[in-house]
PDB file of N, CA and C in Angstrom:
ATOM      1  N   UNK A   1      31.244  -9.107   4.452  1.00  0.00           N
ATOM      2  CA  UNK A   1      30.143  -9.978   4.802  1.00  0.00           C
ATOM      3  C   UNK A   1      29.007  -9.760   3.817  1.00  0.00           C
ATOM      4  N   UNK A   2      28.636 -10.653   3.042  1.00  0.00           N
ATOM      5  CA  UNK A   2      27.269 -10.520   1.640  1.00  0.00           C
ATOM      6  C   UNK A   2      26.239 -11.346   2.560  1.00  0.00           C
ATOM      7  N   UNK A   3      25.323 -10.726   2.636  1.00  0.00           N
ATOM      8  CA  UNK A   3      23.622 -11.066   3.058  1.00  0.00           C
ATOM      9  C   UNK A   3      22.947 -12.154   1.674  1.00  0.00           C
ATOM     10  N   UNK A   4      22.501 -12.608   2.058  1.00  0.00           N
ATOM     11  CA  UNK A   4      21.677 -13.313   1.379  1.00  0.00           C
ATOM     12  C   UNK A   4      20.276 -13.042   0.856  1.00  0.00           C
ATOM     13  N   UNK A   5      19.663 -12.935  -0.132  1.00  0.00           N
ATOM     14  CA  UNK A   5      18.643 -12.090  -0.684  1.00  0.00           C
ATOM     15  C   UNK A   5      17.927 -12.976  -1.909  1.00  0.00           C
ATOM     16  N   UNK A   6      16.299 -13.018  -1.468  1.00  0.00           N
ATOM     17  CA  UNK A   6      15.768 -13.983  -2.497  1.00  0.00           C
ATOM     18  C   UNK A   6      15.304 -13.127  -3.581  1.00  0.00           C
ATOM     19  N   UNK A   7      15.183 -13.364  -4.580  1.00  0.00           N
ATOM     20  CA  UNK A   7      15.269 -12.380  -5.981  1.00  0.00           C
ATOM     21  C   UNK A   7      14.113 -13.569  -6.822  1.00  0.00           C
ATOM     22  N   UNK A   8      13.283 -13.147  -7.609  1.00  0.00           N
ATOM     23  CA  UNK A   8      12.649 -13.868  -8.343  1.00  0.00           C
ATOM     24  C   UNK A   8      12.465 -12.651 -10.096  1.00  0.00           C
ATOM     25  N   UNK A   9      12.276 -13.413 -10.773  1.00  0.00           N
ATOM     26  CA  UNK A   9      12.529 -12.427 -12.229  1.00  0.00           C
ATOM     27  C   UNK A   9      11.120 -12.262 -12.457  1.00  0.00           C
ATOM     28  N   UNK A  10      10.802 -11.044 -12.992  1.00  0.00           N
ATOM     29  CA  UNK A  10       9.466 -10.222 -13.377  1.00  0.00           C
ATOM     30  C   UNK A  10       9.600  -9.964 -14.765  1.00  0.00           C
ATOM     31  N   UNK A  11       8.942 -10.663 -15.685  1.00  0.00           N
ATOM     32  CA  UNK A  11       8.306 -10.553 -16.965  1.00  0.00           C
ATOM     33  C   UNK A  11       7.801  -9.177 -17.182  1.00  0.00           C
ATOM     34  N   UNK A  12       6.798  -8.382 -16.356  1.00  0.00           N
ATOM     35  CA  UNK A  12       6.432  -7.079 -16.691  1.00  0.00           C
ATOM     36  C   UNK A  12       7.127  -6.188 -15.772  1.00  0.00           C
ATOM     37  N   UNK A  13       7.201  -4.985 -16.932  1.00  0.00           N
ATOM     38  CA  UNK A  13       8.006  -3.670 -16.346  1.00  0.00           C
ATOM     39  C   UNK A  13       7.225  -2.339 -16.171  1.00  0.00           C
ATOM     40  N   UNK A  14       7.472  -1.248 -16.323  1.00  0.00           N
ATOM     41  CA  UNK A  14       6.731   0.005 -16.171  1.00  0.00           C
ATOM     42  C   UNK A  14       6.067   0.076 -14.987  1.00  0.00           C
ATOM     43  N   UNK A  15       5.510   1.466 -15.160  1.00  0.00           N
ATOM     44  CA  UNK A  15       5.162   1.907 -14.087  1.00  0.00           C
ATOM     45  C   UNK A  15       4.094   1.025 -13.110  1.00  0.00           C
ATOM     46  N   UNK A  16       2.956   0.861 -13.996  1.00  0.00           N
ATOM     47  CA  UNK A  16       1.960   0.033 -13.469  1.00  0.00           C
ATOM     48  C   UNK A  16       2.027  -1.108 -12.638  1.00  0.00           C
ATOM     49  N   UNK A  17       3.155  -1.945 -13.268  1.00  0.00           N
ATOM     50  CA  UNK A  17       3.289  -3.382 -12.746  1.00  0.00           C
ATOM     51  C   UNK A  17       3.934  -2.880 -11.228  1.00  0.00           C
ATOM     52  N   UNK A  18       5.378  -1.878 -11.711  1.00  0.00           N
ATOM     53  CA  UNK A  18       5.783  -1.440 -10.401  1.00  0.00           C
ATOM     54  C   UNK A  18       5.161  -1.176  -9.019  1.00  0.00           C
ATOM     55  N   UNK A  19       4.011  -0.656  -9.456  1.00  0.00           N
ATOM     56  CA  UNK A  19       3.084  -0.295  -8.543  1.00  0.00           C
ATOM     57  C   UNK A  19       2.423  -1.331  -8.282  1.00  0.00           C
ATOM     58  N   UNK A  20       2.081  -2.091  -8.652  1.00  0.00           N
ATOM     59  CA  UNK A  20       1.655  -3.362  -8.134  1.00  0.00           C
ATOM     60  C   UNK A  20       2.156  -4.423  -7.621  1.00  0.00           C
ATOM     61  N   UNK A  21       3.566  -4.178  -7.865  1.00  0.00           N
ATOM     62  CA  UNK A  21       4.740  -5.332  -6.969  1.00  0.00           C
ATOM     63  C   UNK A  21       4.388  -4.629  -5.986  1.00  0.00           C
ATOM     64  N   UNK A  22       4.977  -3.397  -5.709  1.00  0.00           N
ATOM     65  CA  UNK A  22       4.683  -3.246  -4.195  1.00  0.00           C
ATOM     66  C   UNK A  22       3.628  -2.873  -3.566  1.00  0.00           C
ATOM     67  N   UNK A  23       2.792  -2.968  -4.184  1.00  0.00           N
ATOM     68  CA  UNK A  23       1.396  -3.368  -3.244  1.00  0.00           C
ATOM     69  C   UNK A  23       1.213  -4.547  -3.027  1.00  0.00           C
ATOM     70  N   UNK A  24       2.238  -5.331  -3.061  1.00  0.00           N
ATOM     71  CA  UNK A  24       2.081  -7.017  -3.079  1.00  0.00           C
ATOM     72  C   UNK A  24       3.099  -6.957  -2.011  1.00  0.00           C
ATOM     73  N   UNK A  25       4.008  -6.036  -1.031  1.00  0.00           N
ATOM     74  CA  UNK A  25       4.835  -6.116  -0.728  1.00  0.00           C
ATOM     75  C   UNK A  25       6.461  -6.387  -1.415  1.00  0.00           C
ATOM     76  N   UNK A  26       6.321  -6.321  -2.646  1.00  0.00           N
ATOM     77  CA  UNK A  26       7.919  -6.701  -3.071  1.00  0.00           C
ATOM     78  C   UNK A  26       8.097  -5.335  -3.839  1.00  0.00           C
ATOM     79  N   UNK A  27       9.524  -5.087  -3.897  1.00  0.00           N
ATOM     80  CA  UNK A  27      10.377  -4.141  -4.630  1.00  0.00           C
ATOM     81  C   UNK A  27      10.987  -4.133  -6.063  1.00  0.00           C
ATOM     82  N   UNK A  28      10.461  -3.653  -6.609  1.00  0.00           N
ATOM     83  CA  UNK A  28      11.265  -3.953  -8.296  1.00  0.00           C
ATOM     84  C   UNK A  28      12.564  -3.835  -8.513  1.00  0.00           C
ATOM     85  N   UNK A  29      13.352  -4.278  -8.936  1.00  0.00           N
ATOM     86  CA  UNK A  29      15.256  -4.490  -8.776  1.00  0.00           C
ATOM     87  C   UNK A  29      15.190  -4.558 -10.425  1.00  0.00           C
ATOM     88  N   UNK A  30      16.294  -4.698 -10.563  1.00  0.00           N
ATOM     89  CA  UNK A  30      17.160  -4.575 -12.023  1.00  0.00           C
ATOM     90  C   UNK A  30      18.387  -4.960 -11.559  1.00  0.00           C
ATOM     91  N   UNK A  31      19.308  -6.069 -12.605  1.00  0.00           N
ATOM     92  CA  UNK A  31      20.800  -6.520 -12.025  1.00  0.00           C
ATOM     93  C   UNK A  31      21.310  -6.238 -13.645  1.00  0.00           C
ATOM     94  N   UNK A  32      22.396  -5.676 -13.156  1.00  0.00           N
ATOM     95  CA  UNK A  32      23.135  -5.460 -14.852  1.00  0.00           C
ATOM     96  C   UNK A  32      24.548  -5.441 -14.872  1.00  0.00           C
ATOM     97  N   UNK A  33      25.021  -5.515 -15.667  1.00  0.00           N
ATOM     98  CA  UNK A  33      27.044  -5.103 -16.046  1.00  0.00           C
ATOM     99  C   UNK A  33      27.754  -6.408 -16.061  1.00  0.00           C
ATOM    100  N   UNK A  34      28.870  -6.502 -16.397  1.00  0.00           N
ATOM    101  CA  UNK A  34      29.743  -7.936 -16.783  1.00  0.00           C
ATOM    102  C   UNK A  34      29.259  -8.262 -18.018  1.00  0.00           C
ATOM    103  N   UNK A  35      29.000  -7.387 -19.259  1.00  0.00           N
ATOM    104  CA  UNK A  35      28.980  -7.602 -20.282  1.00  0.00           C
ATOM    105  C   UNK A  35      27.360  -8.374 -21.022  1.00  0.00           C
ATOM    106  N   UNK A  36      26.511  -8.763 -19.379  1.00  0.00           N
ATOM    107  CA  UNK A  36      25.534 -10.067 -19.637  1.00  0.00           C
ATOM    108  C   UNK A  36      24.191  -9.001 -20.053  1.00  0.00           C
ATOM    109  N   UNK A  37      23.235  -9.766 -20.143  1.00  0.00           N
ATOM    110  CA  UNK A  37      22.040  -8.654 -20.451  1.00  0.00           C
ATOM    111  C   UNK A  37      21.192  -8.559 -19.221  1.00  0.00           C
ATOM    112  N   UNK A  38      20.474  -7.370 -19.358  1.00  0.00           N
ATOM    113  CA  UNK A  38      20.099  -7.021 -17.768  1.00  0.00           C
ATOM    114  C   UNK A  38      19.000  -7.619 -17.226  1.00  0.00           C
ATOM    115  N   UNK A  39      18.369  -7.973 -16.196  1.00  0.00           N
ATOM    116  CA  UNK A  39      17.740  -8.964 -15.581  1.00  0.00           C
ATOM    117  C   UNK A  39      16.792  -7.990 -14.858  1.00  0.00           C
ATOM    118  N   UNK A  40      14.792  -7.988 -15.106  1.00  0.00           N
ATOM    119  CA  UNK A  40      14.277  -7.210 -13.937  1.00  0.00           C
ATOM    120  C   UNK A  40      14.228  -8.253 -12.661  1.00  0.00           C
ATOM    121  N   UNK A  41      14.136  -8.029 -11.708  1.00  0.00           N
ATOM    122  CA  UNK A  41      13.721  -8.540 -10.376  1.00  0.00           C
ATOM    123  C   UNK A  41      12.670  -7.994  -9.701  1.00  0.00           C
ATOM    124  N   UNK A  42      12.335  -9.042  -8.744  1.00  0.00           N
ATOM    125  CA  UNK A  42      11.436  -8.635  -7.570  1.00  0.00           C
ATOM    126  C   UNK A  42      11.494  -9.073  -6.572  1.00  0.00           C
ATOM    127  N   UNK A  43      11.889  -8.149  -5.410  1.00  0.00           N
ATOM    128  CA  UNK A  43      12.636  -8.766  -4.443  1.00  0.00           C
ATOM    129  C   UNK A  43      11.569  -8.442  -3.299  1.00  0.00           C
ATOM    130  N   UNK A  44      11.191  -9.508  -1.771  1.00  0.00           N
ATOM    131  CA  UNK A  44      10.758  -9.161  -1.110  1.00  0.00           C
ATOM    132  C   UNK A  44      11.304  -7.621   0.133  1.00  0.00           C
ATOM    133  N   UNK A  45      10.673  -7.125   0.251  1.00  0.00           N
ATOM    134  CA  UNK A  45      10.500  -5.510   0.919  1.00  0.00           C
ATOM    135  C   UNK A  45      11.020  -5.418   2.161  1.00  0.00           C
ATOM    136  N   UNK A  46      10.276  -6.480   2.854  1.00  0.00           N
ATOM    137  CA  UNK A  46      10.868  -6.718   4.211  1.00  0.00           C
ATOM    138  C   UNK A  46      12.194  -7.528   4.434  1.00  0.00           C
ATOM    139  N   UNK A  47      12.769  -8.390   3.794  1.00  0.00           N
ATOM    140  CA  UNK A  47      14.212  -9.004   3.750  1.00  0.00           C
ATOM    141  C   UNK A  47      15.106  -7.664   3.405  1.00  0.00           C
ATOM    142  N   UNK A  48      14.612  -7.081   1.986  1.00  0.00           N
ATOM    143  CA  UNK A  48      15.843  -6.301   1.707  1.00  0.00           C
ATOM    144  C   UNK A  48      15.807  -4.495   2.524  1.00  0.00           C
ATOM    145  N   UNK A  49      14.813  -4.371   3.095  1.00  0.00           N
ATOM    146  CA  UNK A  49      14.526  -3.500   3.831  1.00  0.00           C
ATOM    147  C   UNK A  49      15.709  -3.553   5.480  1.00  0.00           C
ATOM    148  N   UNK A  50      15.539  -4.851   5.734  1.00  0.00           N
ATOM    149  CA  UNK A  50      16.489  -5.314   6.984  1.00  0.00           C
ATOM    150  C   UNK A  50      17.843  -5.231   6.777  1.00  0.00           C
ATOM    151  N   UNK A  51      18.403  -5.731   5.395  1.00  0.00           N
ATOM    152  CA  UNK A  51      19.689  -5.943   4.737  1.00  0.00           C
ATOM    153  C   UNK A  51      20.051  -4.114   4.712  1.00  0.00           C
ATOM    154  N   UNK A  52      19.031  -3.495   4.194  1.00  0.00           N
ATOM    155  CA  UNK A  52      19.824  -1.854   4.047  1.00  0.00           C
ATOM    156  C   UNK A  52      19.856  -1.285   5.691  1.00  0.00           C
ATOM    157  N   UNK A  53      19.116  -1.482   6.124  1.00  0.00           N
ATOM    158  CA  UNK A  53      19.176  -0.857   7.909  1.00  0.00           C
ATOM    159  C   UNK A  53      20.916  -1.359   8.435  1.00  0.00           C
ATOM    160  N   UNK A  54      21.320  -2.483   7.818  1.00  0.00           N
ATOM    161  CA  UNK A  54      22.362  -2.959   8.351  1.00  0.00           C
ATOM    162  C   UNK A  54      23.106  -2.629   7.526  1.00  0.00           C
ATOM    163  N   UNK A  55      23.211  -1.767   6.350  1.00  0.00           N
ATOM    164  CA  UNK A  55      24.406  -1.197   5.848  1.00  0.00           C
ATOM    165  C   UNK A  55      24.854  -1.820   4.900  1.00  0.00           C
ATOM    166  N   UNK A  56      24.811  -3.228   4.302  1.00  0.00           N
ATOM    167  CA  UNK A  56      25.594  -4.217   3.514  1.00  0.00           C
ATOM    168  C   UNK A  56      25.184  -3.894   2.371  1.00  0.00           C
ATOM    169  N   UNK A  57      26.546  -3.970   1.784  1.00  0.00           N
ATOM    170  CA  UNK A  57      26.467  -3.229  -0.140  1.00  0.00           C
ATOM    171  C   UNK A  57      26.471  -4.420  -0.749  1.00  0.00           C
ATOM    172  N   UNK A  58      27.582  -5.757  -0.445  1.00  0.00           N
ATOM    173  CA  UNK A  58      27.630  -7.114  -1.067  1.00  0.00           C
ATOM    174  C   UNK A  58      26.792  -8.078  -0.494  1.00  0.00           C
ATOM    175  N   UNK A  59      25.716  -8.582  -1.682  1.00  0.00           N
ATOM    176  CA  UNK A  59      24.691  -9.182  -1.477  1.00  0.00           C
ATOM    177  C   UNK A  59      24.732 -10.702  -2.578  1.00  0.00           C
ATOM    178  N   UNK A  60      24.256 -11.443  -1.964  1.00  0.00           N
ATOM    179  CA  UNK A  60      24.361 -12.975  -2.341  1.00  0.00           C
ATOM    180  C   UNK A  60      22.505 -13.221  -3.035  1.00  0.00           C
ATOM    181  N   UNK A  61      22.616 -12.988  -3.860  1.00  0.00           N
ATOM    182  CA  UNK A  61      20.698 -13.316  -5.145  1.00  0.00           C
ATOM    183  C   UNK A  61      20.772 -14.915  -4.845  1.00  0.00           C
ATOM    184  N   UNK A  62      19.545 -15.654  -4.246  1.00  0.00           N
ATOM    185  CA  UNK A  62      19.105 -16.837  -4.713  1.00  0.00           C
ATOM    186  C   UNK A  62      17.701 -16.776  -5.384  1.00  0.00           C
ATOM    187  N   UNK A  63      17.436 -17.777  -5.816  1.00  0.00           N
ATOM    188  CA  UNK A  63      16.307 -17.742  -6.485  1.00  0.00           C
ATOM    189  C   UNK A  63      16.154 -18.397  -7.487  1.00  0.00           C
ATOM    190  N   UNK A  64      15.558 -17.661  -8.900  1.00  0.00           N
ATOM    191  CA  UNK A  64      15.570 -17.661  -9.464  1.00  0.00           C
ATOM    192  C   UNK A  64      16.985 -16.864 -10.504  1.00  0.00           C
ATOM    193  N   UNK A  65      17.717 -15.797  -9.686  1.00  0.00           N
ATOM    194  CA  UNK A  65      19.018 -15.975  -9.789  1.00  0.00           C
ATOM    195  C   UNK A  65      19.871 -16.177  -8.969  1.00  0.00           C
ATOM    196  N   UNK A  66      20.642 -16.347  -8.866  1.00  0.00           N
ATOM    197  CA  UNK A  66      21.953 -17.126  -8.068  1.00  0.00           C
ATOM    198  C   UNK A  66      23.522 -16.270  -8.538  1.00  0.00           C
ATOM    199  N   UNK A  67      23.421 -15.398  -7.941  1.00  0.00           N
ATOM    200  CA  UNK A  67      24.888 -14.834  -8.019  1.00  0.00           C
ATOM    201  C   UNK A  67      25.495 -13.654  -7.144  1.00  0.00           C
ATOM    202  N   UNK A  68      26.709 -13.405  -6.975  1.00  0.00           N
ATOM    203  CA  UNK A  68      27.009 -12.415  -5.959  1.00  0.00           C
ATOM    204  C   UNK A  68      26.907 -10.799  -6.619  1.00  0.00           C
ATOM    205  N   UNK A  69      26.039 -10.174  -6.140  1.00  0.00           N
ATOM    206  CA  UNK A  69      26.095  -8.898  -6.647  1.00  0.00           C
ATOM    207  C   UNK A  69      26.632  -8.037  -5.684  1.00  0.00           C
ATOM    208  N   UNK A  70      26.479  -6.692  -6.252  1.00  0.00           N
ATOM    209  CA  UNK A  70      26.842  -5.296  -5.580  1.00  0.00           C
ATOM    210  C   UNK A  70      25.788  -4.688  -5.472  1.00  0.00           C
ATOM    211  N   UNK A  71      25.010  -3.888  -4.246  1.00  0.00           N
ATOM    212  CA  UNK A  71      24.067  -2.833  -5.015  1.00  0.00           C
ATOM    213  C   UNK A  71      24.416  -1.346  -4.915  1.00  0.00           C
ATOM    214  N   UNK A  72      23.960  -0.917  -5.960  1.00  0.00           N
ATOM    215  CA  UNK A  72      24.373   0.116  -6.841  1.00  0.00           C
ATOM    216  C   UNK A  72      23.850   1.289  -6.500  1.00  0.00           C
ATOM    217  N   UNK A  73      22.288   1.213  -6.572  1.00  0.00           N
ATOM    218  CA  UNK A  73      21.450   2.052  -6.066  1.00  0.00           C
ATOM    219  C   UNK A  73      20.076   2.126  -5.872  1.00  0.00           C
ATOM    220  N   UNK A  74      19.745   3.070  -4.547  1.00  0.00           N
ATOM    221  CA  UNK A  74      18.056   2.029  -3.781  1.00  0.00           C
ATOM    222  C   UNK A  74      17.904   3.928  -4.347  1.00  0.00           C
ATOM    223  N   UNK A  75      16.610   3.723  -4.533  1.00  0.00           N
ATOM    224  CA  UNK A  75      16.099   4.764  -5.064  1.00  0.00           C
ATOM    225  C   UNK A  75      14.746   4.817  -4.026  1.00  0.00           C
ATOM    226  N   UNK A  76      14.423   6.062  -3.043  1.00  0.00           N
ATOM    227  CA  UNK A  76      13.470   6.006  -2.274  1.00  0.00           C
ATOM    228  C   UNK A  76      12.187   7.055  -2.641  1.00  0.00           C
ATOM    229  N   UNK A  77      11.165   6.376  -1.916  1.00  0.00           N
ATOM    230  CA  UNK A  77      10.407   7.654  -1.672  1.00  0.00           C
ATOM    231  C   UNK A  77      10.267   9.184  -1.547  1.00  0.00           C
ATOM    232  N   UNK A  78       9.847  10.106  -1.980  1.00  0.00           N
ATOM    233  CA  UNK A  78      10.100  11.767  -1.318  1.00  0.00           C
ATOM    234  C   UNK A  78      10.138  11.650   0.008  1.00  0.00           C
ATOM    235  N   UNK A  79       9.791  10.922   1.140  1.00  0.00           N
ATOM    236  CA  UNK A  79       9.831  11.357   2.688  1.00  0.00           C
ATOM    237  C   UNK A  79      11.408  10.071   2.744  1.00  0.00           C
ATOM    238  N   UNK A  80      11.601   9.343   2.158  1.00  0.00           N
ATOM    239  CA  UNK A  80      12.406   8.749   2.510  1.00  0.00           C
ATOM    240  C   UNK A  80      12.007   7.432   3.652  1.00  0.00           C
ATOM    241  N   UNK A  81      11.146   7.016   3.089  1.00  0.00           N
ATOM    242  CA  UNK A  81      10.356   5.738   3.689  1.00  0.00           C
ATOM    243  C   UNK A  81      10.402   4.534   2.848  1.00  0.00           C
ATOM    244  N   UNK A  82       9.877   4.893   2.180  1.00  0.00           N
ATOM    245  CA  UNK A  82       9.825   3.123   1.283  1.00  0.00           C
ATOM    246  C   UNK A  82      11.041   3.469   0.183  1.00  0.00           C
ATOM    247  N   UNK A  83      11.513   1.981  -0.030  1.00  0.00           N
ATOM    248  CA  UNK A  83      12.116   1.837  -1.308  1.00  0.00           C
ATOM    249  C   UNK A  83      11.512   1.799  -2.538  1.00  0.00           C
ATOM    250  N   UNK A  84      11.740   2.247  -3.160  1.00  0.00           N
ATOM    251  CA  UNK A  84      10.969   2.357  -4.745  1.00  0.00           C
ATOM    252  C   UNK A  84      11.268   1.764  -5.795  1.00  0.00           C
ATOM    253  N   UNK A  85      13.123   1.126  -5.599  1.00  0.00           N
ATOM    254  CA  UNK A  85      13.543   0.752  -6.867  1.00  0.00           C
ATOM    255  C   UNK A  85      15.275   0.619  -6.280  1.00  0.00           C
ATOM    256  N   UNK A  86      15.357  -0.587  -6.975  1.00  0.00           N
ATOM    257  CA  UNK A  86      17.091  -1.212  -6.669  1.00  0.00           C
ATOM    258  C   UNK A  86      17.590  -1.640  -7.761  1.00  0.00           C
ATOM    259  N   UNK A  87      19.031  -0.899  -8.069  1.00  0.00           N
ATOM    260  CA  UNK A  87      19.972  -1.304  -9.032  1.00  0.00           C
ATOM    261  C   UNK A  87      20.977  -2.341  -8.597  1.00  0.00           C
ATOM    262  N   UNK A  88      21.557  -3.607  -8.703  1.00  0.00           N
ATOM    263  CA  UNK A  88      22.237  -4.246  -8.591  1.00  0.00           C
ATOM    264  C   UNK A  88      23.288  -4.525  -9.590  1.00  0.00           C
ATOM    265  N   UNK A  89      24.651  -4.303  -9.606  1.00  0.00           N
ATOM    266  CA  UNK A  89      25.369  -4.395 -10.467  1.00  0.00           C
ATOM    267  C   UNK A  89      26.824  -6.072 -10.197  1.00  0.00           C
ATOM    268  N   UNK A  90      26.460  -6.626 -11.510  1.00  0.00           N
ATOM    269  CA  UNK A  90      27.789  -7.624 -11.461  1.00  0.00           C
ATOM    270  C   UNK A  90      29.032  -7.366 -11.428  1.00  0.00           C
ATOM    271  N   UNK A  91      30.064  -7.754 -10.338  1.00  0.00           N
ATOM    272  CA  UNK A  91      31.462  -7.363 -10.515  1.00  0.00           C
ATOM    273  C   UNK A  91      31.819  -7.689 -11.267  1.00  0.00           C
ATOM    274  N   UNK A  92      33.006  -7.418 -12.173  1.00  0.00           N
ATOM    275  CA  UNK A  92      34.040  -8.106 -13.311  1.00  0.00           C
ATOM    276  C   UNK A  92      34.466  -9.148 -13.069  1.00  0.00           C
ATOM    277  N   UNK A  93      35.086  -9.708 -14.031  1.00  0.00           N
ATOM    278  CA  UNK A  93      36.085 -10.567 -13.560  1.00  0.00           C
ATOM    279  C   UNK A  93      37.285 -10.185 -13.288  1.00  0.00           C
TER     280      UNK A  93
END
């Protein structure tokens, strides 16, 4: 079962901006592999916050991208509260 997940692409990277997506409420993502070049994201906090409580690894990107990913890895906080950062990876063909 793949969840559905709105994804929009972020022009700026590093630390700073990071910190300022999510003070805006959204999460900084990265989608990469299948040979393509890698894509930053910014995904809202509270959608993909609900999607990990429920366990689901295969996730469906609309948006500004549109494709079925995997995620790879949520990288959290020291107390283990907020998300900090999501890897999403493309299956092969």
């Amino acid at each position: 079962m793949a969840e559905t997940l709105k994804a929009t692409k972020r022009e700026k990277t590093g630390k700073l901006a990071n910190r300022n997506l999510r003070r805006e409420g959204q999460i900084p993502a990265v989608l990469y592999g299948a040979g393509q070049d890698v894509i930053h994201l910014a995904l809202c906090a509270e959608q993909f916050e609900a999607i990990v409580r429920h366990g689901v690894k295969n996730i469906t990107l609309e948006g500004d991208v549109s494709e079925s990913v995997v995620m790879r890895e949520v990288q959290w906080d020291t107390f283990g509260v907020e998300v900090l950062h999501v890897d999403f990876f493309r299956p092969g063909n």
